[in-house]
Protein backbone atom coordinates (compact mmCIF):
# COMPACT_ATOMS: atom_id res chain seq x y z
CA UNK A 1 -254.31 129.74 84.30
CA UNK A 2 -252.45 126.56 85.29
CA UNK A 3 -249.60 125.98 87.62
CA UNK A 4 -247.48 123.71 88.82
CA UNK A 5 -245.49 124.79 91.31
CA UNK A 6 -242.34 122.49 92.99
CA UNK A 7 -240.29 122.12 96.00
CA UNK A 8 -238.03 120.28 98.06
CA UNK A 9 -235.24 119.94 96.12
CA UNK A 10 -231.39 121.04 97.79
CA UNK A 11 -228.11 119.55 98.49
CA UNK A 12 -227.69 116.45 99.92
CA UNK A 13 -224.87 113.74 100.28
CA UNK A 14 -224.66 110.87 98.63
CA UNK A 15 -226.73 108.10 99.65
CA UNK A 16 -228.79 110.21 101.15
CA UNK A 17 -232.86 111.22 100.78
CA UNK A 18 -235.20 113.90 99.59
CA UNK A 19 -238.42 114.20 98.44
CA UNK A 20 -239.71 116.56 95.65
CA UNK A 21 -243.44 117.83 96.08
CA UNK A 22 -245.36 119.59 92.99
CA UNK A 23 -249.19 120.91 93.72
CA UNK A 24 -251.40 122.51 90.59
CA UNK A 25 -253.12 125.18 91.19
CA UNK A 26 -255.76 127.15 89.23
CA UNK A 27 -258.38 126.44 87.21
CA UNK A 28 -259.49 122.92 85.63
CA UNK A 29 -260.88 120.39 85.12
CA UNK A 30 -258.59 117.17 85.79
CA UNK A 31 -255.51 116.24 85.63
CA UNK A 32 -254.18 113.13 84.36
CA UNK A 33 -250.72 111.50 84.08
CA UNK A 34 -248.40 113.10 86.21
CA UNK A 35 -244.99 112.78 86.43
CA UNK A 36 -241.13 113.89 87.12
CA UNK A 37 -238.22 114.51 84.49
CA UNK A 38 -234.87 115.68 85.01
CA UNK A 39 -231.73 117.67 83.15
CA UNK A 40 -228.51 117.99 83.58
CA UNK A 41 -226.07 120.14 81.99
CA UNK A 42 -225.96 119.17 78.21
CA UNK A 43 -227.76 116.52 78.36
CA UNK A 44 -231.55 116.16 77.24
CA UNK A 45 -234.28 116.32 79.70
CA UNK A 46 -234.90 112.75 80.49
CA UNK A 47 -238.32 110.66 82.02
CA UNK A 48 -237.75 110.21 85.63
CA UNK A 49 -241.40 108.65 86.83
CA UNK A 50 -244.67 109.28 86.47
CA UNK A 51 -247.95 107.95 87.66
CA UNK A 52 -251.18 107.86 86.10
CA UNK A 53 -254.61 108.92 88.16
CA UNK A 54 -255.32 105.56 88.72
CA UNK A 55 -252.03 104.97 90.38
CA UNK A 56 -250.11 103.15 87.70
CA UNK A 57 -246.31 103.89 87.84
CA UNK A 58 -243.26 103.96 85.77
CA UNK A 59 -239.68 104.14 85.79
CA UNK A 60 -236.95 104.90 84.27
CA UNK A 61 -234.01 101.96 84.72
CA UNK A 62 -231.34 104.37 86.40
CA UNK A 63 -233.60 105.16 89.34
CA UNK A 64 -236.11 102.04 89.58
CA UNK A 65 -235.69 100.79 93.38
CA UNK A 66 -234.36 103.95 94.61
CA UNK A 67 -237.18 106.46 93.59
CA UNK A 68 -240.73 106.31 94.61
CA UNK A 69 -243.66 108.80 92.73
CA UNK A 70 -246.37 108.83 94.37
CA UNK A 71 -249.96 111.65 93.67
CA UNK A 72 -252.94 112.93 95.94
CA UNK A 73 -255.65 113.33 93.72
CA UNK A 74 -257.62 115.36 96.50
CA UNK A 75 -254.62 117.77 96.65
CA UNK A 76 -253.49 117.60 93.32
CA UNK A 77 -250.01 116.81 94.27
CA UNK A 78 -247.48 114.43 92.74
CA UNK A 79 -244.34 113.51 94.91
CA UNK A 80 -241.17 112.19 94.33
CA UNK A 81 -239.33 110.02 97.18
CA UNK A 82 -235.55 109.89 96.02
CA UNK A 83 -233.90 107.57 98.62
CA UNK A 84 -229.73 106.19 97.78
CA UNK A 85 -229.22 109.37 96.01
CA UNK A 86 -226.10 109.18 93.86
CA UNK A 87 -224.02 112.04 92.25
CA UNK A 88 -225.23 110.97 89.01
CA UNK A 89 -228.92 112.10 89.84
CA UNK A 90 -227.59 116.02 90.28
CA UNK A 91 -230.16 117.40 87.84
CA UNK A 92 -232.94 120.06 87.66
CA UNK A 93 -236.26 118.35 88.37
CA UNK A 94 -239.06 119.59 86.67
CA UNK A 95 -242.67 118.19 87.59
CA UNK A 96 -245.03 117.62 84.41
CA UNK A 97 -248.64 116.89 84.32
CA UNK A 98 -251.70 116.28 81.53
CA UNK A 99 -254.50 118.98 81.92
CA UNK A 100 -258.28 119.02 80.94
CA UNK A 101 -259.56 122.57 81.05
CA UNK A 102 -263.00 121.45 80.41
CA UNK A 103 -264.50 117.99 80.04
CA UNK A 104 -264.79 118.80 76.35
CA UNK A 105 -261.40 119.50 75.82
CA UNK A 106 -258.39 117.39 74.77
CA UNK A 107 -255.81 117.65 77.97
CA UNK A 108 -252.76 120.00 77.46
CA UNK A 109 -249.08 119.00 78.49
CA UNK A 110 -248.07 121.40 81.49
CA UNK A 111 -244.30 121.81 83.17
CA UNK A 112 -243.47 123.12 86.29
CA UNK A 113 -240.36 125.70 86.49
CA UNK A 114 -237.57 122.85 88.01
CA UNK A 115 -236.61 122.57 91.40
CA UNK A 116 -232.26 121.62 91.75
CA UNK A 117 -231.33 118.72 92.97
CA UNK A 118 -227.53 118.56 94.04
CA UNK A 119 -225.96 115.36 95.02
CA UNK A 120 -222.81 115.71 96.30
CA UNK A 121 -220.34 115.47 99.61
């Protein structure tokens, strides 16, 4: 069984920092892309960042600049560096990542449970 378990997430003021940690744990094989999304109340869940295991990144235009995702491979740990934080990024943060069981095996599309992230003064 495969988990990806969060953290770091809280209140914080505007304009102001945190950084969001997520670590798999169990048994596999690899992992590949991983990645953050985020959702606020009635809105869809929405592509934060995500980085493949070669260290390619991606952004979404409403946080480019101010976030920074970031993986170790050895720890199997993807982080998200939210610096400028703005009300607008209030949101539950949920950590995603592709995983191979076995080398034979197509990956499978994992979430972690959400960690919130509160933005206000």
């Amino acid at each position: 069984q495969v988990q990806l378990v969060e953290s770091g997430g809280g209140l914080v003021q505007p304009g102001g920092s945190l950084r969001l940690s997520c670590a798999a744990s169990g048994t596999f094989y690899s992992i590949g892309d991983m990645g953050w999304y985020r959702q606020s109340p009635g809105k869809q869940r929405e592509l934060v960042a995500n980085i493949s295991s070669a260290g390619t990144t991606n952004y979404a235009d409403t946080v480019r600049g101010r976030f920074t995702v970031s993986r170790d491979n050895a720890k199997y740990t993807v982080y998200l560096q939210m610096d400028s934080l703005e009300p607008e990024d209030t949101a539950v943060y949920y950590c995603d990542a592709d995983v191979a069981i076995w080398p034979s095996v197509a990956p499978s599309h994992r979430w972690g449970q959400g960690t919130q992230v509160t933005v206000s003064s």
